[in-house]
Structure formats: structure tokens, C-alpha cells
N, C-alpha and C. Protein backbone atom coordinates (compact mmCIF):
# COMPACT_ATOMS: atom_id res chain seq x y z
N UNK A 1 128.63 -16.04 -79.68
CA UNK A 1 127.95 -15.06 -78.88
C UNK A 1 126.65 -15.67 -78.37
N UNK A 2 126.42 -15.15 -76.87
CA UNK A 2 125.26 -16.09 -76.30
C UNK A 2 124.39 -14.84 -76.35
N UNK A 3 122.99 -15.51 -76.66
CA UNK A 3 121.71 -13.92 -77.26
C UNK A 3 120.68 -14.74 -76.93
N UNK A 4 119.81 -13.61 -76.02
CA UNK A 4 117.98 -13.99 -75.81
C UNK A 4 117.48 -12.99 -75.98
N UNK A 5 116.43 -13.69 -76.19
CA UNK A 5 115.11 -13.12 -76.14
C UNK A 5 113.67 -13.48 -75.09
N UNK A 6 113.23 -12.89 -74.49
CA UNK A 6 111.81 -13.01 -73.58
C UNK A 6 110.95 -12.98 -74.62
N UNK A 7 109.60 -13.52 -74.12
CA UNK A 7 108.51 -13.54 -74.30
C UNK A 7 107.54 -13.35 -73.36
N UNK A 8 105.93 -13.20 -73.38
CA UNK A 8 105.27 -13.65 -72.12
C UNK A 8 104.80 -12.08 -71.50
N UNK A 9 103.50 -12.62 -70.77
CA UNK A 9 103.59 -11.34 -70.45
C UNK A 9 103.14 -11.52 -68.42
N UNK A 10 103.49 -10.75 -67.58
CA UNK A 10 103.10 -10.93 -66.41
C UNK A 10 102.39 -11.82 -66.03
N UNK A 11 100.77 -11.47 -66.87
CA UNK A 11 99.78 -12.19 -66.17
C UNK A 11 99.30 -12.98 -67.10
N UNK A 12 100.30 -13.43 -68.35
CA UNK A 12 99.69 -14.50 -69.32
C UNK A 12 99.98 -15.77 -68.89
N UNK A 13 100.08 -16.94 -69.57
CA UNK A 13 99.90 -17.83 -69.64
C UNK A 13 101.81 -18.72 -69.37
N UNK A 14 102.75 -17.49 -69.57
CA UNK A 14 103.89 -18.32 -68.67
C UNK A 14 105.30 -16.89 -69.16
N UNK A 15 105.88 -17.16 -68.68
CA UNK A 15 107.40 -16.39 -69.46
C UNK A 15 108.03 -17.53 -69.80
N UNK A 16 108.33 -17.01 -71.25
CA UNK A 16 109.13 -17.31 -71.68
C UNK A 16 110.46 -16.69 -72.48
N UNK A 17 112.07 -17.73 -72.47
CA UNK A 17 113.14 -17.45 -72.61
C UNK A 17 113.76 -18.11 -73.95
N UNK A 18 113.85 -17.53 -75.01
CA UNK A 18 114.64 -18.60 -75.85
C UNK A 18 116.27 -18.08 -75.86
N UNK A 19 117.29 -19.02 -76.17
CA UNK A 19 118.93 -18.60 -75.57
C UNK A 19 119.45 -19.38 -76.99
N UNK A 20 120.37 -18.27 -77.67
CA UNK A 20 121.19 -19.29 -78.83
C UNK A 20 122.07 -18.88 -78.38
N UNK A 21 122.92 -20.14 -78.86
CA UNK A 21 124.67 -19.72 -78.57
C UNK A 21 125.13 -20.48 -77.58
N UNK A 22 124.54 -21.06 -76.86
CA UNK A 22 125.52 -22.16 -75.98
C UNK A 22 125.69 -23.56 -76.66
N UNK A 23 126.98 -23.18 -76.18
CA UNK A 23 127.52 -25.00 -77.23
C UNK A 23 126.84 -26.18 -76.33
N UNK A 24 126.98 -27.04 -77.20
CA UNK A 24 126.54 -28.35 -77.55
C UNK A 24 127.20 -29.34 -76.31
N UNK A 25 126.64 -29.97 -75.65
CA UNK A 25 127.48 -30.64 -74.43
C UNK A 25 127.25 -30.41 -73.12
N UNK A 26 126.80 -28.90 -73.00
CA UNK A 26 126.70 -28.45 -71.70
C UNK A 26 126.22 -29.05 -70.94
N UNK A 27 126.70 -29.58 -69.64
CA UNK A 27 125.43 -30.21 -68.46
C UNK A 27 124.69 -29.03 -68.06
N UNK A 28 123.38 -29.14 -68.30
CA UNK A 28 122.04 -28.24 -68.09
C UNK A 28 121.44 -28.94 -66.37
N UNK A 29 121.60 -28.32 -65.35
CA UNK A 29 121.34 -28.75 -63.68
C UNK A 29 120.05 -28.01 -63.71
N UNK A 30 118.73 -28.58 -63.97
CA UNK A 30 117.65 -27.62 -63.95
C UNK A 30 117.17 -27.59 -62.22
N UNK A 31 117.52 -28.25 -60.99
CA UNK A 31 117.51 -28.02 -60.02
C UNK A 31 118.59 -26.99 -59.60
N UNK A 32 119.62 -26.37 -60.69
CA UNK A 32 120.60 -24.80 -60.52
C UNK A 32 119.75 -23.85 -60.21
N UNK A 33 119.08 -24.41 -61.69
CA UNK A 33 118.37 -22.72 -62.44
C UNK A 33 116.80 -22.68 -61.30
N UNK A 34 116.34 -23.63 -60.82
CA UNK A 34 115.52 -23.34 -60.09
C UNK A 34 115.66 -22.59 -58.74
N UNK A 35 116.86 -22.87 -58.27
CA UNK A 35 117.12 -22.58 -57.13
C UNK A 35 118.11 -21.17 -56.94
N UNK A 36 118.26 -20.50 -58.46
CA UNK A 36 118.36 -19.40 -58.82
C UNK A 36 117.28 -18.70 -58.85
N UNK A 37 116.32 -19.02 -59.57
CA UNK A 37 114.99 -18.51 -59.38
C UNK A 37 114.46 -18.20 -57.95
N UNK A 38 114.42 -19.78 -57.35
CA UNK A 38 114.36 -19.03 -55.63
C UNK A 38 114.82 -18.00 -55.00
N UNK A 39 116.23 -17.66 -55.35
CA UNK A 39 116.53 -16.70 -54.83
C UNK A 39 116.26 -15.18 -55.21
N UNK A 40 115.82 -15.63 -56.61
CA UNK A 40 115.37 -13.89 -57.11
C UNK A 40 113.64 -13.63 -56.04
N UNK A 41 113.02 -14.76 -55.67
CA UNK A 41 111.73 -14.89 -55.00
C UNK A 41 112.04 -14.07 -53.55
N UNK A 42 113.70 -14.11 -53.17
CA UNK A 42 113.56 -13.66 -51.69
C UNK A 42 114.15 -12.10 -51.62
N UNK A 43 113.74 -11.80 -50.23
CA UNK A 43 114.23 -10.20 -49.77
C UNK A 43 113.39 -9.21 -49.13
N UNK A 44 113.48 -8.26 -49.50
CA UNK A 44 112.38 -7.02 -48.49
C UNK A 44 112.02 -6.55 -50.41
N UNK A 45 110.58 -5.71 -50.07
CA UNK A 45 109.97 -5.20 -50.71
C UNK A 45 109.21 -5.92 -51.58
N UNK A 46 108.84 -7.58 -51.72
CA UNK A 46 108.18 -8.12 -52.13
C UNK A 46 106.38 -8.26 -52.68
N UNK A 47 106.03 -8.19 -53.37
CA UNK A 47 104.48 -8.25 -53.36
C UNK A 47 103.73 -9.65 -53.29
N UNK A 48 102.88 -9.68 -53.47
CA UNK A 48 101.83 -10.35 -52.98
C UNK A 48 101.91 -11.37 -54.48
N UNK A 49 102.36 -11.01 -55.13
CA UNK A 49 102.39 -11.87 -56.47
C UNK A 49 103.70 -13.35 -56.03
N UNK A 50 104.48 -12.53 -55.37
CA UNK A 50 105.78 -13.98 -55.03
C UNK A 50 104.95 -14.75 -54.18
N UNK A 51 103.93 -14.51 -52.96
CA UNK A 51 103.07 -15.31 -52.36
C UNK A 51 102.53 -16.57 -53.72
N UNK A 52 102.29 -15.80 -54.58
CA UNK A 52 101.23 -16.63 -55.32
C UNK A 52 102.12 -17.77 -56.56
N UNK A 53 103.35 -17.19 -57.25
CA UNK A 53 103.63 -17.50 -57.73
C UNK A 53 105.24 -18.57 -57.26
N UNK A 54 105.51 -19.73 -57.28
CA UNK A 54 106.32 -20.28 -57.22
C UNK A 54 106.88 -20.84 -58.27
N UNK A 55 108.17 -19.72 -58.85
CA UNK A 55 109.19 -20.09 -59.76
C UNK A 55 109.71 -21.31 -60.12
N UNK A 56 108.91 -22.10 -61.36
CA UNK A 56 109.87 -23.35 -61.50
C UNK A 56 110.11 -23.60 -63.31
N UNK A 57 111.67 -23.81 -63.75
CA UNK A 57 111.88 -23.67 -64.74
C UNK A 57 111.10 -25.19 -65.72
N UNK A 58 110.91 -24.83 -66.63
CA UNK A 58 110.54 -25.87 -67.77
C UNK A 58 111.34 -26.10 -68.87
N UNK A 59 112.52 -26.62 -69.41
CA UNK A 59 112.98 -26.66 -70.58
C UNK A 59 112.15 -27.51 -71.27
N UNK A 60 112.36 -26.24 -72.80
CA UNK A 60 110.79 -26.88 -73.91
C UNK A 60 112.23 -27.42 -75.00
N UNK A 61 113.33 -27.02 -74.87
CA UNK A 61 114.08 -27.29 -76.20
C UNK A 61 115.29 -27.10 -76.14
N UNK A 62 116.15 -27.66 -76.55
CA UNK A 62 117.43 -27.53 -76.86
C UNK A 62 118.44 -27.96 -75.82
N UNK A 63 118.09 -28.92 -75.06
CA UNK A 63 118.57 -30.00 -74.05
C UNK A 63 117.92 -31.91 -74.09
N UNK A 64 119.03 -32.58 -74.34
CA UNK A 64 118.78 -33.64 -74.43
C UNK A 64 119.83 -34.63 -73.22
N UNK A 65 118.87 -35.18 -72.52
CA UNK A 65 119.30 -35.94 -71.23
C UNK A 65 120.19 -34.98 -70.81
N UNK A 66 119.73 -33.79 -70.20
CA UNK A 66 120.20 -33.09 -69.69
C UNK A 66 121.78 -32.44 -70.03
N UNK A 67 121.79 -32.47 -71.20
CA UNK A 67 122.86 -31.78 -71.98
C UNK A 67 122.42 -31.05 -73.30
N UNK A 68 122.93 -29.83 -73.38
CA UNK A 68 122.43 -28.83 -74.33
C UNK A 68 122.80 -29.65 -75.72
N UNK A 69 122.24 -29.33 -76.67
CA UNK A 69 122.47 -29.95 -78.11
C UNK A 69 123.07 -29.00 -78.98
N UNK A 70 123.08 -27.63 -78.55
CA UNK A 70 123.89 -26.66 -79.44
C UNK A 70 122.75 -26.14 -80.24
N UNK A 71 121.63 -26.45 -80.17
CA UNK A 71 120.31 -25.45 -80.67
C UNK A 71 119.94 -24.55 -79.80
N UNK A 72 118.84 -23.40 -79.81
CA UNK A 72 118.55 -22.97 -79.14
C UNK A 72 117.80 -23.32 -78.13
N UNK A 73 117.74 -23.13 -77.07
CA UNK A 73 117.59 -23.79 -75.51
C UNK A 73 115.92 -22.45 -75.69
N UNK A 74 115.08 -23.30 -75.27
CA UNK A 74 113.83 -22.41 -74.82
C UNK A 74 113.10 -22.79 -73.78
N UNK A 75 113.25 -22.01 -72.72
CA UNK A 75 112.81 -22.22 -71.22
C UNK A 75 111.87 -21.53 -70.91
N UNK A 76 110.49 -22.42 -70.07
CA UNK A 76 109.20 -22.08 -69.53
C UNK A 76 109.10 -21.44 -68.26
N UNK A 77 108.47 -20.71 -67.62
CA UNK A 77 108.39 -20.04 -66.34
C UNK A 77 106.47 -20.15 -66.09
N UNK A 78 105.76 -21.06 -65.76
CA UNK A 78 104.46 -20.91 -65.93
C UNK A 78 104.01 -19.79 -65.02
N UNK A 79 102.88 -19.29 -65.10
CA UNK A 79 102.05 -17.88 -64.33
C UNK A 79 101.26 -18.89 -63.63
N UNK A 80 100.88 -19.37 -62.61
CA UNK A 80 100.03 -20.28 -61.38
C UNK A 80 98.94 -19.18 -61.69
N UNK A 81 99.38 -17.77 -61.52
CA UNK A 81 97.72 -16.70 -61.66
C UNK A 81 97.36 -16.75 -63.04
N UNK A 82 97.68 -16.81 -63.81
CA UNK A 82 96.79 -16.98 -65.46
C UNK A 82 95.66 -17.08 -64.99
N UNK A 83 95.13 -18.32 -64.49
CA UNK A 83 93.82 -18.55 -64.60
C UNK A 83 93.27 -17.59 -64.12
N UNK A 84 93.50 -16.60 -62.97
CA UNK A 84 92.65 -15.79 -62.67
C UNK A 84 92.40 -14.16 -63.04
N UNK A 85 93.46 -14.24 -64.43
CA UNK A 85 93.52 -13.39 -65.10
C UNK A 85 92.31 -13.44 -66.73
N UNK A 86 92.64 -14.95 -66.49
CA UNK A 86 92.28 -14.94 -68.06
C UNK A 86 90.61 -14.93 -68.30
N UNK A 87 90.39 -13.93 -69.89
CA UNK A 87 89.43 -13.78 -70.07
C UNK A 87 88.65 -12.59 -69.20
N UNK A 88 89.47 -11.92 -68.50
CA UNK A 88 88.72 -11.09 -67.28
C UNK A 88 89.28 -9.80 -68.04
N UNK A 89 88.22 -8.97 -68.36
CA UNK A 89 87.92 -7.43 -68.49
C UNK A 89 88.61 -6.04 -67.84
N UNK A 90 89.79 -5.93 -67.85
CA UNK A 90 90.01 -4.81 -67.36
C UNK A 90 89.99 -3.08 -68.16
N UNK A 91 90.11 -2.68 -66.70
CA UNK A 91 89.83 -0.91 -67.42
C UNK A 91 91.29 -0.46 -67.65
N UNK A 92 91.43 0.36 -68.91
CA UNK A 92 92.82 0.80 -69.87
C UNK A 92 93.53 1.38 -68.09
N UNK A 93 94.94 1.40 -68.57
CA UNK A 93 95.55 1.68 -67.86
C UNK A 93 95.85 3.66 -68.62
N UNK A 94 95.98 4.55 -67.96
CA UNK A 94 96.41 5.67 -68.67
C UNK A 94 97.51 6.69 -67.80
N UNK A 95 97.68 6.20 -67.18
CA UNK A 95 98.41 6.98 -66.50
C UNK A 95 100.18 5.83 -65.85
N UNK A 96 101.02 6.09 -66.33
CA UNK A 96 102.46 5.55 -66.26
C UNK A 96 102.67 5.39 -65.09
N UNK A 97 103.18 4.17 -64.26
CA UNK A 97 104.10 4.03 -63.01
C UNK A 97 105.34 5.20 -63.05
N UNK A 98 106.01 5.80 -61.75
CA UNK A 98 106.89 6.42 -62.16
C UNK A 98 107.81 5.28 -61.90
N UNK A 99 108.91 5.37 -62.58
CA UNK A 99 110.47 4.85 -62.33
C UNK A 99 110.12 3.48 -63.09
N UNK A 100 109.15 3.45 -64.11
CA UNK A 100 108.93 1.98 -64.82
C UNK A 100 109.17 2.47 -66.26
N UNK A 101 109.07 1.33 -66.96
CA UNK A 101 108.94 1.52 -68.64
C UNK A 101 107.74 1.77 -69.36
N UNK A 102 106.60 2.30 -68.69
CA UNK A 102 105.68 2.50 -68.77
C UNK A 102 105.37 3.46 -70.34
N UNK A 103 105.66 4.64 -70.18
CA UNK A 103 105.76 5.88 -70.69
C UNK A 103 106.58 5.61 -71.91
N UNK A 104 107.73 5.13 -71.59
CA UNK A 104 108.41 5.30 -73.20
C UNK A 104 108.05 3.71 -73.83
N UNK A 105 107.44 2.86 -73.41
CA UNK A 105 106.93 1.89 -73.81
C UNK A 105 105.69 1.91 -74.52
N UNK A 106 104.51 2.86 -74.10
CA UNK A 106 103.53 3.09 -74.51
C UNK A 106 103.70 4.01 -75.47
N UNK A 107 104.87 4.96 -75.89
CA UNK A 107 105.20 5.46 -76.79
C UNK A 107 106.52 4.75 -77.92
N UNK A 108 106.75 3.81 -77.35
CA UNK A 108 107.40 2.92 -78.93
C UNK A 108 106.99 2.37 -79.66
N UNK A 109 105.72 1.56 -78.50
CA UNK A 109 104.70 0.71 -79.40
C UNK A 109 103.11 1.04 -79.32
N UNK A 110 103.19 2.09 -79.04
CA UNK A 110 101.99 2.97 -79.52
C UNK A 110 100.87 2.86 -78.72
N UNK A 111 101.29 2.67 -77.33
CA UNK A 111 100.29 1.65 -76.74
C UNK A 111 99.43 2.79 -75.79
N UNK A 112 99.61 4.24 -76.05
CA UNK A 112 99.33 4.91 -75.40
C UNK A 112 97.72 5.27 -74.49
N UNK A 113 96.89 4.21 -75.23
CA UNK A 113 95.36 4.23 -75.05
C UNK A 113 95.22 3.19 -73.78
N UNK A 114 96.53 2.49 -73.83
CA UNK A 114 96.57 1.65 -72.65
C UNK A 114 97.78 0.92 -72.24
N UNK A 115 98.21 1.16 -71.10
CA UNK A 115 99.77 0.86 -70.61
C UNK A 115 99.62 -0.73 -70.25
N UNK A 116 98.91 -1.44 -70.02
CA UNK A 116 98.54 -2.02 -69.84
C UNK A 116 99.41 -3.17 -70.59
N UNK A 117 98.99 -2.90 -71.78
CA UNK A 117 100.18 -3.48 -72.93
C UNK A 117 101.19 -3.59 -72.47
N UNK A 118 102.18 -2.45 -72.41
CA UNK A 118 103.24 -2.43 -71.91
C UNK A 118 103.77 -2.95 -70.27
N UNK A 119 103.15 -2.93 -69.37
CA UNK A 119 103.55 -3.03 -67.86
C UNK A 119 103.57 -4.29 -67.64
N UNK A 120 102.54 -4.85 -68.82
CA UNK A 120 102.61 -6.52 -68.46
C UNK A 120 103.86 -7.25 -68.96
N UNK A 121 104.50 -6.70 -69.81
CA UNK A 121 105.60 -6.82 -70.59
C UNK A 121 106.97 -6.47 -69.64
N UNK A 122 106.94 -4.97 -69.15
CA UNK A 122 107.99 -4.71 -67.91
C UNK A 122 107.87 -4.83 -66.86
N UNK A 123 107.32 -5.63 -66.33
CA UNK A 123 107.19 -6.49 -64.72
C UNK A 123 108.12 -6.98 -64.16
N UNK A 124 108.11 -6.79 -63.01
CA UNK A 124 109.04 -7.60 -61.98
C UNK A 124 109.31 -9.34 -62.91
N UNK A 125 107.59 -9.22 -62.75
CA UNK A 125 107.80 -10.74 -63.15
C UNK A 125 108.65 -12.00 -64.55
N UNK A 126 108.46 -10.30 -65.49
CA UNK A 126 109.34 -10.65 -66.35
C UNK A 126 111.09 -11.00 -66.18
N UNK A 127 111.54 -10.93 -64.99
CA UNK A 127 112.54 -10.95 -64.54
C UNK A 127 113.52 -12.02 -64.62
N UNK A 128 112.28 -13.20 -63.92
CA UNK A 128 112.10 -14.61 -64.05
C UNK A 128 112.99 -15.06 -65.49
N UNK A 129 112.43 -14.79 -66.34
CA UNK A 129 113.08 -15.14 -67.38
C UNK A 129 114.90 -15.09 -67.08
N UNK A 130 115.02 -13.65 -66.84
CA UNK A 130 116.20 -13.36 -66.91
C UNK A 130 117.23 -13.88 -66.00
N UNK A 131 116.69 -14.56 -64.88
CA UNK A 131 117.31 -15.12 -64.54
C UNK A 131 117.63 -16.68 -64.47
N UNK A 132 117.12 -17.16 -65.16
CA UNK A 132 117.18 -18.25 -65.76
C UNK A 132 118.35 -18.17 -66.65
N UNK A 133 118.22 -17.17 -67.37
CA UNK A 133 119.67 -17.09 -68.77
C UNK A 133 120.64 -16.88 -67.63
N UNK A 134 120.49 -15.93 -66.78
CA UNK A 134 121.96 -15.73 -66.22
C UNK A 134 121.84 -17.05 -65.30
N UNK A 135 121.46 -18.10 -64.85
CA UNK A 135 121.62 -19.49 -64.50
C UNK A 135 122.30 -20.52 -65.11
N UNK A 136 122.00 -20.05 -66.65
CA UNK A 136 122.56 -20.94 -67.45
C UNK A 136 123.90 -20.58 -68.04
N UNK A 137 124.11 -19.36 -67.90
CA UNK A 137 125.36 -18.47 -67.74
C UNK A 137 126.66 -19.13 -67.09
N UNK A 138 125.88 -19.25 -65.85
CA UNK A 138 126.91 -19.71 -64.63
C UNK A 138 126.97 -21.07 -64.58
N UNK A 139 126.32 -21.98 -65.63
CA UNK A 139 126.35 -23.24 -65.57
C UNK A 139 127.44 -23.31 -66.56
N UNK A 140 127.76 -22.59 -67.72
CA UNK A 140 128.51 -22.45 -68.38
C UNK A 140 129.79 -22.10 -68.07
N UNK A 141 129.86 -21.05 -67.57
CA UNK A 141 131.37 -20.44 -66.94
C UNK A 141 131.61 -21.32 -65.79
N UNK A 142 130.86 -21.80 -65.20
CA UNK A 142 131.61 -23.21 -64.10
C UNK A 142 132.27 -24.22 -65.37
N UNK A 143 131.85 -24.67 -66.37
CA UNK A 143 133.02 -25.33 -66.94
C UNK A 143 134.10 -24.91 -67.13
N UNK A 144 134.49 -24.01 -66.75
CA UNK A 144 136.09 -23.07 -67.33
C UNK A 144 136.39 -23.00 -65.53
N UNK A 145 135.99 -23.42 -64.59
CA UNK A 145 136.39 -22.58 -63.50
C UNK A 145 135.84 -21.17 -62.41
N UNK A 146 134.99 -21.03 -63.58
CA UNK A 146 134.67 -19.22 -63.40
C UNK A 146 133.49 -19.06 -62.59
N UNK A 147 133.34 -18.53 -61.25
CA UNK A 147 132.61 -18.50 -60.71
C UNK A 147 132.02 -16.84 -60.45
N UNK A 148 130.66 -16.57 -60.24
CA UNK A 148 130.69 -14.79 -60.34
C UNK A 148 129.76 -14.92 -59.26
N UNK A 149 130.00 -13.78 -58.42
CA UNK A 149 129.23 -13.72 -57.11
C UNK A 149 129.24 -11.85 -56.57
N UNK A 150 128.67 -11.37 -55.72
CA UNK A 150 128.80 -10.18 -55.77
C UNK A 150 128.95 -9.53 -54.34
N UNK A 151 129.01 -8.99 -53.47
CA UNK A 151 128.77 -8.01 -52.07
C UNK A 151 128.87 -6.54 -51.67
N UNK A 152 128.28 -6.60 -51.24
CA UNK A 152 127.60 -4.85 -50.47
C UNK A 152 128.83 -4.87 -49.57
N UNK A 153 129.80 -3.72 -50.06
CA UNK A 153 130.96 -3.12 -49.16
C UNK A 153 130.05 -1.63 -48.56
N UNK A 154 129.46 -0.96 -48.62
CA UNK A 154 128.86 0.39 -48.30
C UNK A 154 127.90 0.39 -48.49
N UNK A 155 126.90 0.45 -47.88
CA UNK A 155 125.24 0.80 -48.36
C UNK A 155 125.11 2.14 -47.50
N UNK A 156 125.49 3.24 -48.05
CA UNK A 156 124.45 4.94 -47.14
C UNK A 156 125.47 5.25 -46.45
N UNK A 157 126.68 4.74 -46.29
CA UNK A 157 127.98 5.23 -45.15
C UNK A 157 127.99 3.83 -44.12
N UNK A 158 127.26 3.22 -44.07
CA UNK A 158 127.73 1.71 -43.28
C UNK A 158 128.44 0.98 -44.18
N UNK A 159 129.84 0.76 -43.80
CA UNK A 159 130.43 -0.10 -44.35
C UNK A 159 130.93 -1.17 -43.58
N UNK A 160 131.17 -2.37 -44.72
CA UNK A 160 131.14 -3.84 -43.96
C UNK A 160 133.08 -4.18 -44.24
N UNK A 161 134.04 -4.79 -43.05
CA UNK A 161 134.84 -5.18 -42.85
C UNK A 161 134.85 -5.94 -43.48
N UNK A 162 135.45 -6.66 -44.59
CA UNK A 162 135.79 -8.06 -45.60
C UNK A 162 137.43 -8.35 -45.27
N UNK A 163 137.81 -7.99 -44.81
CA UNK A 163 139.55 -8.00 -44.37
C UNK A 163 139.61 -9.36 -43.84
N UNK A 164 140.52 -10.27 -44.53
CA UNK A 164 140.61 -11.74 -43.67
C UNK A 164 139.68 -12.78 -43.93
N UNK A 165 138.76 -12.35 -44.73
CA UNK A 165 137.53 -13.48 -44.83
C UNK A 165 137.73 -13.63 -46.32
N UNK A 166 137.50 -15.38 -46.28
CA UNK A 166 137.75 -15.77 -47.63
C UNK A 166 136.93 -15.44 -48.46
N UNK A 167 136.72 -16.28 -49.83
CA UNK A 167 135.64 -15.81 -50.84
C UNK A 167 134.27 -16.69 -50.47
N UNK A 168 134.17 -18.15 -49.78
CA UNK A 168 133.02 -18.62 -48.96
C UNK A 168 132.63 -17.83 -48.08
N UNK A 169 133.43 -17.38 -47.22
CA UNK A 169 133.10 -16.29 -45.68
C UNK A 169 131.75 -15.20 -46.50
N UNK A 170 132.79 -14.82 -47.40
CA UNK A 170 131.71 -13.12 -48.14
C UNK A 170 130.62 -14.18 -48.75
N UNK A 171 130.62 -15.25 -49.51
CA UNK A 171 129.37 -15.33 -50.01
C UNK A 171 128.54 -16.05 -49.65
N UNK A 172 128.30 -16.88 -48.23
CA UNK A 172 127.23 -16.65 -47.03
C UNK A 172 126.95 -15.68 -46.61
């Protein structure tokens, strides 16, 4: 069974990913997982933080000459803004984002005097991480063949014709 865990928080000092469970052997393509990352960087609704931050993976462990060793794999995501976070004074957060983990976060871990705790923890940016594991996912299931990809047949009542077009056609 393949299992992570995150670390890290938005505006600390990096995200981080540790991953057990991938066997021993794997070719690890860290120009994949980067260029997975790129793509979580693009689209509409972006903030001002993807301006600042440019996604690039670090393996700290569990790859040797670019093949996994069958330990746990622990991968870096550095924060470029740290520095202009760190050591700097902010005022408690008290009031919850809607549609975030804000609220029941500040009530699991008690953080209710300040969300702050928590939001830095459920960020976009924490994302990063996650897609790194699912990078290394697909580096994995390409040894068997297995490729996973996805497309928008309907968005709101516009729907898109796929009839006749191969599986390259749909995933350009």
C-alpha cells in the first residue's frame, strides 16, 4: 500500500511530502514531477502567489541515482516567499474563509483564537505536495502500461463531441 503524509505550511519555509510504499527500482524522472507541478501552476482563477512562487521538486530521500530504494521517498517543494514571511507579526485570523477548512480545522485543533494556524496548513499551496505523490503515482503505473488522464464531456449544458478522436486527440 502506497501512504503520505504532508508537512509544511503555506508561508513556511517549504512543503513537504514523505511517500512509503513504492518499491525499490523505480525510475524516479524528477523533470516528470516538475512538469506536473507546472501544470497544477496553470489556468483561470490564479493568485498572485503562482506569480511568486515557481514549483520545483527536491528529493531529500529515498532515491538513489535516480531509482527509488524501497524506503520512504521524502520530497521538498521550497516557499521563494518565506523570506518575506518570516519573523513578521501578524494579526489572529478570527473569522473562517467560506468553502475552506478553516472552521472545522480551528475546531479539531483548537486553533480557534486564530485560523491562521489552520489556513496555512489548507492552502492552495499545500497542493503542491500532492501533486508530486500523484507524479510519482504515474511514474509507477507507467511501468505496468497504465496511463490515467481525464476530460470535460459537459461543463453547464455545453457539451464537447469526442466521437472519432483518439486517446492523444482528447488529451491535447
Amino acid at each position: 500500500m502506497i501512504e503520505y503524509i504532508t508537512s509544511g505550511e503555506s508561508h513556511g519555509k517549504a512543503i513537504i511530502v514523505t511517500v512509503k510504499g513504492i518499491p525499490s527500482n523505480l525510475k524516479v524522472d524528477e523533470e516528470f514531477i516538475n512538469n506536473e507541478l507546472k501544470r497544477r501552476q496553470k489556468g483561470y482563477g490564479r493568485g498572485g502567489r503562482m506569480k511568486i512562487e515557481s514549483d520545483k521538486v527536491e528529493i531529500l530521500s529515498g532515491v538513489w541515482k535516480e531509482k527509488t530504494t524501497g524506503s520512504p521517498i521524502t520530497l521538498a517543494i521550497w516557499n521563494k516567499d518565506y523570506d518575506n514571511w518570516k519573523g513578521k507579526e501578524n494579526e489572529p485570523i478570527l473569522s473562517p474563509r467560506p468553502g475552506h477548512a478553516d472552521l472545522i480545522g480551528g475546531y479539531k485543533y483548537n486553533h480557534l483564537d486564530d485560523l491562521r494556524k489552520v489556513l496555512e496548513r489548507s492552502s492552495a499551496r499545500e497542493t503542491a505536495a500532492r501533486v508530486a505523490v500523484g507524479a510519482l503515482a504515474k511514474l509507477f503505473l507507467k511501468e505496468f502500461n497504465i496511463e490515467i488522464f481525464s476530460h470535460v464531456l459537459n461543463w453547464g449544458g455545453i457539451e464537447i463531441d469526442t466521437k472519432g478522436l483518439s486517446f492523444e486527440e482528447i488529451k491535447k
